[in-house]
N, C-alpha and C. Protein backbone atom coordinates (compact mmCIF):
# COMPACT_ATOMS: atom_id res chain seq x y z
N UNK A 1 26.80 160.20 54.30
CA UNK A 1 26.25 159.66 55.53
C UNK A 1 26.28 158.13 55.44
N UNK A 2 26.48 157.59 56.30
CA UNK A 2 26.81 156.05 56.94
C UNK A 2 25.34 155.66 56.18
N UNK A 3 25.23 154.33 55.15
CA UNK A 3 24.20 153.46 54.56
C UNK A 3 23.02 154.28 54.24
N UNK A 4 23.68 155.47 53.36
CA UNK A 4 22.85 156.12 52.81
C UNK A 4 23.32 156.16 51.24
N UNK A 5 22.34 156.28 50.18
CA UNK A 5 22.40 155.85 48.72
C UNK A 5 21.72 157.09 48.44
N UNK A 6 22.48 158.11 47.44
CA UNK A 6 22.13 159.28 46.69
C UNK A 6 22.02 158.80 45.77
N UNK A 7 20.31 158.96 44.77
CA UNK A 7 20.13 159.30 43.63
C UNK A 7 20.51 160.06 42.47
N UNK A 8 21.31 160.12 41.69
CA UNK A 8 22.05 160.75 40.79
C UNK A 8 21.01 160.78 39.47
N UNK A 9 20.61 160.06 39.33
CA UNK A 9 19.52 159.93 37.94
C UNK A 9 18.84 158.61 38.14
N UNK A 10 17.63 159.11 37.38
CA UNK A 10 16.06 158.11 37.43
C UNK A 10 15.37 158.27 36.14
N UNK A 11 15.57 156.92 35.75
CA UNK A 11 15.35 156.89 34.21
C UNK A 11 14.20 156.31 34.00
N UNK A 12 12.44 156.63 33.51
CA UNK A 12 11.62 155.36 33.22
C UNK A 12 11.65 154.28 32.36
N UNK A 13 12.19 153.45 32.32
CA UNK A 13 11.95 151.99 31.76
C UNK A 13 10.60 151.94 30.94
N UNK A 14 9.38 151.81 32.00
CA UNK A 14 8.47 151.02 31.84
C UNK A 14 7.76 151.97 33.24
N UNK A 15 6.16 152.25 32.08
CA UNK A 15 5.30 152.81 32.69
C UNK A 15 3.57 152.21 32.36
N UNK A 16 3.68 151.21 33.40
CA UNK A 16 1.94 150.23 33.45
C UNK A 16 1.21 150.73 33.92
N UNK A 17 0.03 149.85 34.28
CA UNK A 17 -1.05 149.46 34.60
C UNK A 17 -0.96 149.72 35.94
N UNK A 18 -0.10 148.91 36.61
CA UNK A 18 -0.06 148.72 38.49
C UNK A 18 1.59 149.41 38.47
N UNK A 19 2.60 149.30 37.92
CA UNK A 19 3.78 149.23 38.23
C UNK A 19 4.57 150.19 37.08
N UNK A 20 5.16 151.37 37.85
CA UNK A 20 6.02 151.69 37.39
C UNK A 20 7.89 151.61 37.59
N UNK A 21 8.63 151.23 35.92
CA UNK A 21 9.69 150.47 36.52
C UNK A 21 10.97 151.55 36.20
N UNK A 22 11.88 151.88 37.09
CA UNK A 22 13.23 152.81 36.90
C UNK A 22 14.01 152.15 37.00
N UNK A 23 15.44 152.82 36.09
CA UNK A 23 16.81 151.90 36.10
C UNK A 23 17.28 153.40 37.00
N UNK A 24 17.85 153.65 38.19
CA UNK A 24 18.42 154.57 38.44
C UNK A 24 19.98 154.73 38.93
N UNK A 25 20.65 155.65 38.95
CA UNK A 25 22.04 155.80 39.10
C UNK A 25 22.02 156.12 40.89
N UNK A 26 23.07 155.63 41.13
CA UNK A 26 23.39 155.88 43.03
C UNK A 26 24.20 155.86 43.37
N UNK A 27 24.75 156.93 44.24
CA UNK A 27 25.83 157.36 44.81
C UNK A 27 25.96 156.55 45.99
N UNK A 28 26.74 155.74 46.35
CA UNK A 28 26.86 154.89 47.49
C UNK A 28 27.90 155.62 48.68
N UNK A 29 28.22 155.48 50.04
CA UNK A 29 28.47 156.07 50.82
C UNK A 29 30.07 156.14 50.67
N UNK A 30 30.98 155.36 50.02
CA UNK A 30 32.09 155.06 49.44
C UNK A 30 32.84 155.97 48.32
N UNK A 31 31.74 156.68 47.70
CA UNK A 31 31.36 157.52 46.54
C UNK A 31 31.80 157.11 44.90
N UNK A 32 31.06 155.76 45.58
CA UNK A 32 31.16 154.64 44.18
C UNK A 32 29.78 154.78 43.60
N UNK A 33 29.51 154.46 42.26
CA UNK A 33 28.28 155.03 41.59
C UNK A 33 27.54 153.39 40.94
N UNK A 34 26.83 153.38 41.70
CA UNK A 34 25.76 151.28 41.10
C UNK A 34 24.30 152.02 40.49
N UNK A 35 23.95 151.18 40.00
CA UNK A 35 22.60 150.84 39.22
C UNK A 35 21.34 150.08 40.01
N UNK A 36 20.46 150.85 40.21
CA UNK A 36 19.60 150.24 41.32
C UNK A 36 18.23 150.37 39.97
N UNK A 37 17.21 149.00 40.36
CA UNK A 37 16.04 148.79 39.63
C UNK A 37 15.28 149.14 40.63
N UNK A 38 13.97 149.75 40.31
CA UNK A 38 13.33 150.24 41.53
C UNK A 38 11.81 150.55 40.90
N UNK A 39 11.08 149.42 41.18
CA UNK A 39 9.70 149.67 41.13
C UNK A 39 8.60 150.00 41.88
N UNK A 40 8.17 151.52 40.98
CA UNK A 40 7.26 152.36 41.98
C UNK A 40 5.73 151.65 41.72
N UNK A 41 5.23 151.99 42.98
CA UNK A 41 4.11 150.97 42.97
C UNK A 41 3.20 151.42 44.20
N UNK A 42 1.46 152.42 43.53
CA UNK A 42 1.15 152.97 44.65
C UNK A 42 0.84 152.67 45.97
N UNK A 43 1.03 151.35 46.08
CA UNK A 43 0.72 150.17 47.76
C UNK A 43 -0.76 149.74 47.99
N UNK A 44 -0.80 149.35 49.03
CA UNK A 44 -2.18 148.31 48.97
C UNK A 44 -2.51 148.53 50.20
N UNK A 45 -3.79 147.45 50.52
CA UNK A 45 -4.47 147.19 51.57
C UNK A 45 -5.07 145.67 51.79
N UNK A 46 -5.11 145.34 52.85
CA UNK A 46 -5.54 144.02 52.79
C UNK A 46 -6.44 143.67 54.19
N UNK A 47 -7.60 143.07 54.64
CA UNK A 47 -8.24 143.27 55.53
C UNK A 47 -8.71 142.12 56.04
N UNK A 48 -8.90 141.62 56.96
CA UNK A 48 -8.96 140.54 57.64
C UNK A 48 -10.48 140.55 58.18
N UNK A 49 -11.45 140.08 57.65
CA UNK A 49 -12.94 140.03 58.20
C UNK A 49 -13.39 139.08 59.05
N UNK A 50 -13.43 139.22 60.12
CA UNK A 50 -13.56 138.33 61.12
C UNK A 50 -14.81 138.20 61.64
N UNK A 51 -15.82 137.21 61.68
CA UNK A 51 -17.42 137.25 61.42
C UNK A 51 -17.43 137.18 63.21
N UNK A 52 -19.00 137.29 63.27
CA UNK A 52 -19.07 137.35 64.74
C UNK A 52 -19.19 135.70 65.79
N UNK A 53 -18.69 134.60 64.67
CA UNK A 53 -18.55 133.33 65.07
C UNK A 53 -17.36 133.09 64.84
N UNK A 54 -16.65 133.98 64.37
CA UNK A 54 -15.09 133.87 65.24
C UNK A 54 -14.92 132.88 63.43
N UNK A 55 -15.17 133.43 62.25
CA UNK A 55 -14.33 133.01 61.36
C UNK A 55 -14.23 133.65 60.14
N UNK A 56 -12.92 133.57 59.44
CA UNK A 56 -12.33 134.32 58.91
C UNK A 56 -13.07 134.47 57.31
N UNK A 57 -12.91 135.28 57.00
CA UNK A 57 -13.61 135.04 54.89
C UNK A 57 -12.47 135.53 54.62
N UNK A 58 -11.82 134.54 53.87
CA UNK A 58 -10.94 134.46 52.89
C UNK A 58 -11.57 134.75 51.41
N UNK A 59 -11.02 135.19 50.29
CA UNK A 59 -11.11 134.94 48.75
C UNK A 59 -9.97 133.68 48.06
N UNK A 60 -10.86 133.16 47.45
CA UNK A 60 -9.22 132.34 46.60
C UNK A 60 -9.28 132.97 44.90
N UNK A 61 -8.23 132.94 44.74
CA UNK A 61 -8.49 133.65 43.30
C UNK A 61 -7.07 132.94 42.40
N UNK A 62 -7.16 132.85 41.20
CA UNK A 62 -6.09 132.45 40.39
C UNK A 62 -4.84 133.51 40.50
N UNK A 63 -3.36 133.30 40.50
CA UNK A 63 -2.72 134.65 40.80
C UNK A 63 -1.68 133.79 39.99
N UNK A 64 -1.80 134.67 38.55
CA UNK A 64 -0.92 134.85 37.13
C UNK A 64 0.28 134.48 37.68
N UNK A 65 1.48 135.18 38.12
CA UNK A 65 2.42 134.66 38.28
C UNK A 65 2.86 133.98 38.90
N UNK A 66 1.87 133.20 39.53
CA UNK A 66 2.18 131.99 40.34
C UNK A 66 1.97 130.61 39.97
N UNK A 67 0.62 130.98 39.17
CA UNK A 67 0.38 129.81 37.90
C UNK A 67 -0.80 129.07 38.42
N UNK A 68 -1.23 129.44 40.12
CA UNK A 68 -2.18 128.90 40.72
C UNK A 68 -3.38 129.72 41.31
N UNK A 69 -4.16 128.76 42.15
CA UNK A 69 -4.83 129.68 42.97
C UNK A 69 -4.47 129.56 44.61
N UNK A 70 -4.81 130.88 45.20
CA UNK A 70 -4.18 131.07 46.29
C UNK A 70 -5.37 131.29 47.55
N UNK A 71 -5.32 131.43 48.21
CA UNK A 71 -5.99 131.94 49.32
C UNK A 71 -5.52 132.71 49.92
N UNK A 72 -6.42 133.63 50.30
CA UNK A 72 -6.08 134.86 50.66
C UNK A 72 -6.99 135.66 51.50
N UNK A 73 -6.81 136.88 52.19
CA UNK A 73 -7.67 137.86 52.72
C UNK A 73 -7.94 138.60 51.78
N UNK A 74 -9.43 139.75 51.72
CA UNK A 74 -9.35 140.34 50.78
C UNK A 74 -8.34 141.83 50.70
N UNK A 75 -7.86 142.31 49.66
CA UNK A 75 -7.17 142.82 49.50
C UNK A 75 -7.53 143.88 48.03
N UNK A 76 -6.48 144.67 47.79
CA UNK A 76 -6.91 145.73 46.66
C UNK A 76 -5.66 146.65 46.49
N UNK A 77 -5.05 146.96 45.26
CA UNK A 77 -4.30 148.12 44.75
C UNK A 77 -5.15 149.70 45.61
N UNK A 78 -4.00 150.61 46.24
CA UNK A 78 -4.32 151.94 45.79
C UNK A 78 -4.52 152.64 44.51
N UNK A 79 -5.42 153.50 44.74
CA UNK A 79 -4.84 154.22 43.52
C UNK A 79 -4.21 155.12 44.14
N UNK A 80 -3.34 155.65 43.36
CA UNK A 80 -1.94 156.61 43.21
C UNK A 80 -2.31 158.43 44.47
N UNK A 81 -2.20 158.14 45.70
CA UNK A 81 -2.68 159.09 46.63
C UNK A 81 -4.40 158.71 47.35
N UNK A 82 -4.22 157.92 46.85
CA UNK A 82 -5.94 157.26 47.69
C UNK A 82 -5.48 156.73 49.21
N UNK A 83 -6.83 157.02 50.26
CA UNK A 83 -6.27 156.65 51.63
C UNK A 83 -6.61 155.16 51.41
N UNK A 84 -5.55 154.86 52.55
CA UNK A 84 -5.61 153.42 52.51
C UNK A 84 -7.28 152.86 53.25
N UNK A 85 -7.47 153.24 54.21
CA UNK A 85 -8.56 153.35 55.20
C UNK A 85 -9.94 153.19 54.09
N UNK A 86 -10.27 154.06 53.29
CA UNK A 86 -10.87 153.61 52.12
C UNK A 86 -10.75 153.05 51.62
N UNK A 87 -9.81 152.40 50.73
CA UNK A 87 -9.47 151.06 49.64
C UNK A 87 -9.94 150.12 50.52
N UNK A 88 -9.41 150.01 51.72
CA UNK A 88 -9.85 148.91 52.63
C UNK A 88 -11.42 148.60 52.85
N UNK A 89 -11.79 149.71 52.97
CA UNK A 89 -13.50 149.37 52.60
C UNK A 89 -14.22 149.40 51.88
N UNK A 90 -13.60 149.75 50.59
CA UNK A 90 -14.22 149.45 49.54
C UNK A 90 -14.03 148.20 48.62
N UNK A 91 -12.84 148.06 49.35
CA UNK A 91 -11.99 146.04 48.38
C UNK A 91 -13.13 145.20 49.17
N UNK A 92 -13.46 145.68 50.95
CA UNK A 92 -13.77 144.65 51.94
C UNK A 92 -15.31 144.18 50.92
N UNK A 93 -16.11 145.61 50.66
CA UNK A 93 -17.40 145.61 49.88
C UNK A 93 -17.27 144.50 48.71
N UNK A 94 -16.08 145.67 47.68
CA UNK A 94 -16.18 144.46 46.66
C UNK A 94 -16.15 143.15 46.63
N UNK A 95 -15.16 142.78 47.38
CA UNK A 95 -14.74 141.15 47.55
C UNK A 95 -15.82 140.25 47.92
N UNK A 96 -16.30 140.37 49.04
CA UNK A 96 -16.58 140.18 49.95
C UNK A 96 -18.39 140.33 50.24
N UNK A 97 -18.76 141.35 49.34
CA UNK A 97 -19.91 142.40 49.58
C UNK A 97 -19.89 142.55 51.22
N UNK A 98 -18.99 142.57 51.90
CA UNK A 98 -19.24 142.73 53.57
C UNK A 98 -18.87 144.32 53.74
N UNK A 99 -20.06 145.10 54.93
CA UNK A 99 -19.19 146.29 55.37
C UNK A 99 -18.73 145.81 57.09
N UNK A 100 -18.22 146.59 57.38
CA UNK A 100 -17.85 146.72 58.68
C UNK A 100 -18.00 147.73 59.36
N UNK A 101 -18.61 147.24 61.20
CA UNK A 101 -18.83 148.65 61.68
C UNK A 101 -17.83 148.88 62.97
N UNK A 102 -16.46 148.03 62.73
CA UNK A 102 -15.58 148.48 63.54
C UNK A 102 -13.84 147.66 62.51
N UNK A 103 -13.23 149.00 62.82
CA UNK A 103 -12.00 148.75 62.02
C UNK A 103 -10.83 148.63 63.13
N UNK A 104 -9.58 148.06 63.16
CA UNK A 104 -8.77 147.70 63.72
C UNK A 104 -7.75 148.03 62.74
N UNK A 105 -6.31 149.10 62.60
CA UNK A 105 -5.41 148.95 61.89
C UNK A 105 -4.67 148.17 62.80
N UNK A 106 -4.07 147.09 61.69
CA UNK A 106 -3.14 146.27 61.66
C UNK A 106 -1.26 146.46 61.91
N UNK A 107 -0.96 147.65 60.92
CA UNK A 107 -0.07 148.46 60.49
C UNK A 107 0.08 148.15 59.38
N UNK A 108 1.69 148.55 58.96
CA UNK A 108 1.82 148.32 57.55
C UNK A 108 3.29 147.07 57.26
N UNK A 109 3.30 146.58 56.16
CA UNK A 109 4.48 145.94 55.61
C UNK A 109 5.30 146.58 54.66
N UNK A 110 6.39 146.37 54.31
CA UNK A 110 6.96 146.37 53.17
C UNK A 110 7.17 144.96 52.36
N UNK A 111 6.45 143.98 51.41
CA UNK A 111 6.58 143.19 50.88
C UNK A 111 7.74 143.13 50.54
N UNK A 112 8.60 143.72 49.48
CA UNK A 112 9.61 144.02 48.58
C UNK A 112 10.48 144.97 48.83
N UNK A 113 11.16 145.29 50.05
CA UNK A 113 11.79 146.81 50.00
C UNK A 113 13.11 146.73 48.94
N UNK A 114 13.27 145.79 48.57
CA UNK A 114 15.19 145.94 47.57
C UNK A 114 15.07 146.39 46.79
N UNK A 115 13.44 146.73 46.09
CA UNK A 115 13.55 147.10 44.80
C UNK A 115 11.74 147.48 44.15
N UNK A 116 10.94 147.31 45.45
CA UNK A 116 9.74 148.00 45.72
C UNK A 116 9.10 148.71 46.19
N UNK A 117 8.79 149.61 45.80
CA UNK A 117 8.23 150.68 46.97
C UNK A 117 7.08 150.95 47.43
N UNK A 118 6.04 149.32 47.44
CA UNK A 118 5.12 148.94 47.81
C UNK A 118 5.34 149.07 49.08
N UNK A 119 3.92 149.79 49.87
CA UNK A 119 3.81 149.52 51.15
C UNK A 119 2.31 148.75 51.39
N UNK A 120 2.10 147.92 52.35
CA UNK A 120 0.60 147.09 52.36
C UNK A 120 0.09 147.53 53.44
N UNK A 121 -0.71 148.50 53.71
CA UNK A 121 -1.88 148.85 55.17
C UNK A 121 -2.59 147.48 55.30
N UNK A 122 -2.75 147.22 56.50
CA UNK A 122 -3.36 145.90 57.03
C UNK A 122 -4.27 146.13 58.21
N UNK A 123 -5.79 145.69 57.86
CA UNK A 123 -6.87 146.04 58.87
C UNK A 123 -7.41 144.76 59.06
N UNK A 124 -8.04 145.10 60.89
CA UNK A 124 -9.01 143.82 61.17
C UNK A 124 -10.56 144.51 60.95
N UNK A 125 -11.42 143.55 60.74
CA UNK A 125 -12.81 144.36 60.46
C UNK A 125 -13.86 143.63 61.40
N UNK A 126 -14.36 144.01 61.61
CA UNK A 126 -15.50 142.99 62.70
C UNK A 126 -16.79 143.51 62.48
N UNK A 127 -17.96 143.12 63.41
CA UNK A 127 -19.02 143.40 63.23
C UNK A 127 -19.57 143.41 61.74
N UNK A 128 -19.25 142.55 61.06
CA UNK A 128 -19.75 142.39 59.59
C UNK A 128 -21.33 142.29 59.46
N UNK A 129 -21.78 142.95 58.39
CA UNK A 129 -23.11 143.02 57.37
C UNK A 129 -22.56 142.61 56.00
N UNK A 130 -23.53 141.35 55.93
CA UNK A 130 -23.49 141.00 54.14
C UNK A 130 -24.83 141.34 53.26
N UNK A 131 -23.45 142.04 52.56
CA UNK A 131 -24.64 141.77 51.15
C UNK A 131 -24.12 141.45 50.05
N UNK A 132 -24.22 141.63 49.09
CA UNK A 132 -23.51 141.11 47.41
C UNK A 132 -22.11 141.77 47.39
N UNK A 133 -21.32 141.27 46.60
CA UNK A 133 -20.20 141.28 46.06
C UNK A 133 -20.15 142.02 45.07
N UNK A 134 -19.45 143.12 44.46
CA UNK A 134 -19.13 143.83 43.42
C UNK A 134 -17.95 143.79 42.70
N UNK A 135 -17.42 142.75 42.35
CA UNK A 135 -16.46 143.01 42.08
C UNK A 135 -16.07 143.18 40.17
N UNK A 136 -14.61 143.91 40.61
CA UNK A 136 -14.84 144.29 38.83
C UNK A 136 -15.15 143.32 37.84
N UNK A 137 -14.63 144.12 36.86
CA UNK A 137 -15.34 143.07 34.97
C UNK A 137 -13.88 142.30 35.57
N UNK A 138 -12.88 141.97 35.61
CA UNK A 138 -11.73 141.19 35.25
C UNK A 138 -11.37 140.74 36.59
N UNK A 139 -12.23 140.33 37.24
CA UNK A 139 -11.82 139.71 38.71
C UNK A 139 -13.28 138.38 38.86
N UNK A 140 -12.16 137.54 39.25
CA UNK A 140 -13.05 136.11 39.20
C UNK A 140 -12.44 135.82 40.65
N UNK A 141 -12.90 135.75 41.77
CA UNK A 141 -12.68 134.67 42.79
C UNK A 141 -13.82 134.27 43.83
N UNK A 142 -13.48 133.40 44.46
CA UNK A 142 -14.91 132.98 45.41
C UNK A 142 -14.63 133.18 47.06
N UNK A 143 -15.45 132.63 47.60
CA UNK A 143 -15.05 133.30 49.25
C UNK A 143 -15.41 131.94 50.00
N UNK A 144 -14.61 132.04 51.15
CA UNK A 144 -14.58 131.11 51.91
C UNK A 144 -14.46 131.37 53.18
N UNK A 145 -15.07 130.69 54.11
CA UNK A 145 -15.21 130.57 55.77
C UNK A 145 -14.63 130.19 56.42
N UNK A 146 -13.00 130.35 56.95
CA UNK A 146 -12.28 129.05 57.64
C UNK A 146 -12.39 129.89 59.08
N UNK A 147 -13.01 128.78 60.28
CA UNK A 147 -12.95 129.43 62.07
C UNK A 147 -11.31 130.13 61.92
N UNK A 148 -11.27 131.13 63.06
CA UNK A 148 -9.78 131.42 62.92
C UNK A 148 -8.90 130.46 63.33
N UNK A 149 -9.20 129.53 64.62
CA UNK A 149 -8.01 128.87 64.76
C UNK A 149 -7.67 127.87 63.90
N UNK A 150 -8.42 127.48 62.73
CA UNK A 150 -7.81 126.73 61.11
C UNK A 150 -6.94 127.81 60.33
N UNK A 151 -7.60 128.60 60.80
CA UNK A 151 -6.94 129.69 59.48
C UNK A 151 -5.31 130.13 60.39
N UNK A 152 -5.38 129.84 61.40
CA UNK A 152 -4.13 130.34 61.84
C UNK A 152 -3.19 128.98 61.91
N UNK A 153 -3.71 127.79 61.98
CA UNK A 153 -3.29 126.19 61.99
C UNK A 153 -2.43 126.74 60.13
N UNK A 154 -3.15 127.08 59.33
CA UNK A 154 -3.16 127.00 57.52
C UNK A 154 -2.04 127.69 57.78
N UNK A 155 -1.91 129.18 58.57
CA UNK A 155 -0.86 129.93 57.70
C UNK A 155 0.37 129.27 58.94
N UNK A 156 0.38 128.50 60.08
CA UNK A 156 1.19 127.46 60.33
C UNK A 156 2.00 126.40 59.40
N UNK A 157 1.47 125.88 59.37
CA UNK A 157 1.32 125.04 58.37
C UNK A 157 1.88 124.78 56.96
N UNK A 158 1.78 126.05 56.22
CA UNK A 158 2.13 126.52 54.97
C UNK A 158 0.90 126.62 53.78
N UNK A 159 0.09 126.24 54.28
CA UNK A 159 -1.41 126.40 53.43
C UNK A 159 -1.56 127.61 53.21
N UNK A 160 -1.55 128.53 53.90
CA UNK A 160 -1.78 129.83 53.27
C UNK A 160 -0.37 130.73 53.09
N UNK A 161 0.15 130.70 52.15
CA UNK A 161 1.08 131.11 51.75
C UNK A 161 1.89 132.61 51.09
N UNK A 162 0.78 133.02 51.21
CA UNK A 162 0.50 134.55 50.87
C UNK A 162 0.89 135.46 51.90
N UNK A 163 2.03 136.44 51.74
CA UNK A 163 2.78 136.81 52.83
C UNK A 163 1.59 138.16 53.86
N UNK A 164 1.09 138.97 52.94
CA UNK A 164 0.11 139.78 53.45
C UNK A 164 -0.63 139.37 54.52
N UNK A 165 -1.33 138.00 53.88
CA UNK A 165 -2.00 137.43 54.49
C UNK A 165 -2.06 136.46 55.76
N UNK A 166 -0.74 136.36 55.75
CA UNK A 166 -0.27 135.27 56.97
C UNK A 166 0.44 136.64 58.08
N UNK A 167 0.45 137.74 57.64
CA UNK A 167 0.73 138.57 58.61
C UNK A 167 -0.11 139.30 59.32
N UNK A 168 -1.00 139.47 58.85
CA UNK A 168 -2.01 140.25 59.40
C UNK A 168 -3.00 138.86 60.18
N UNK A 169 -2.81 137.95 59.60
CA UNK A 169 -3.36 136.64 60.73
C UNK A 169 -2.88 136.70 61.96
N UNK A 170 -1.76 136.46 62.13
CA UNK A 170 -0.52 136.54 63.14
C UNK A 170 -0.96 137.82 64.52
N UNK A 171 -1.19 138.88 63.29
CA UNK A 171 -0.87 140.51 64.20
C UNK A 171 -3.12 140.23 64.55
N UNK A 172 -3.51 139.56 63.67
CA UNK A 172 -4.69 139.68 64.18
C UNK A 172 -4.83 138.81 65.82
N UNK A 173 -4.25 137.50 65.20
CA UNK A 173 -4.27 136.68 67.10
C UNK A 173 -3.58 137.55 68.29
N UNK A 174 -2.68 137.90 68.34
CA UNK A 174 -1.97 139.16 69.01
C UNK A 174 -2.75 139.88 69.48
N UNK A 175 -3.60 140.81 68.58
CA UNK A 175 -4.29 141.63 69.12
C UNK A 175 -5.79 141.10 69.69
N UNK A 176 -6.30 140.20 69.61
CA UNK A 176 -7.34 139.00 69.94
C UNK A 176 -6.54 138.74 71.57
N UNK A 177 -5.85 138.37 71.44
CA UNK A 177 -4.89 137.62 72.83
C UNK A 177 -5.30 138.67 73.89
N UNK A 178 -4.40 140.13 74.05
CA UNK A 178 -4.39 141.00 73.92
C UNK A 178 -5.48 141.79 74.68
N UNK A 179 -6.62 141.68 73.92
CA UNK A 179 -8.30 141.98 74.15
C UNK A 179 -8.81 141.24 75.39
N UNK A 180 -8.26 140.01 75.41
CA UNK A 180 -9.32 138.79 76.26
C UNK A 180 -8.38 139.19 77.96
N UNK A 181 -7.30 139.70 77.93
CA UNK A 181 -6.74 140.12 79.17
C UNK A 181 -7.34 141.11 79.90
């Protein structure tokens, strides 16, 4: 079939923490045989908390392979068959200590499709209640308040640089726009 790639063999490499990595064999539509890297990876969630004065809570946190710290929405790994709809309110808790009593899906991304099989669920949250923050033993970051129209100026801009996060900004004004009609 026309730009379709048969799997022939799937070998594990490398089996982590967050990421599992395959070297696999593929039948290409030509019926030529390539080597595809392909890291499985159970996907995420990331949630956009939007207070009832119209501004955003971000986390900034140090992010290892970048060498810096970033800003960001809060966000969280699945675990391996967990709904996304949950992770999302339970990262929103941890991060954040915020719940929410109205959810908005966002949809989803593919960060990485060439060679990831990460997918990212993306929610708006409103009507926020605070209370404390839980977050795990090995997570250090702090939280921050930017009104939305800074936070949408930032991921303009290039200040917020984090692709999750500048998308679900975007799809959040949209659906804000949207509302006020």
């Amino acid at each position: 079939m026309h730009l379709d790639e048969k799997t022939l063999e799937s070998n594990l490499i490398y089996d982590g923490k967050v990421v599992k990595l395959y070297k696999d064999t593929a039948l290409l539509e030509n019926n030529s045989k390539t080597f595809r890297e392909v890291i499985k990876h159970p996907g995420g969630v990331c949630v956009v908390p939007l207070t009832d004065n119209n501004e955003v809570i971000f986390v900034t946190q140090f992010r290892y392979p970048m060498g810096k710290v970033l800003i960001e929405i809060p966000a969280g790994k699945l675990e391996w068959g967990e709904d996304h709809f949950d992770c999302g309110k339970r990262e929103l808790k941890e991060e954040t200590g915020c719940t929410a009593e109205k959810y908005d899906y966002l949809g989803c991304l593919l960060p990485t499709p060439a060679y990831d099989t990460e997918v990212i669920h993306m929610y708006l949250a409103r009507e926020l209640s605070q209370a404390e923050q839980k977050l795990d033993e090995e997570e250090f970051l702090d939280i921050k308040k930017v009104p939305f129209d800074k936070a949408m100026e930032m991921v303009m801009n290039g200040e917020i640089t984090d692709a999750k996060t500048q998308l679900a900004i975007l799809k959040t004004k949209l659906l804000l726009e949207a509302e006020r009609k």
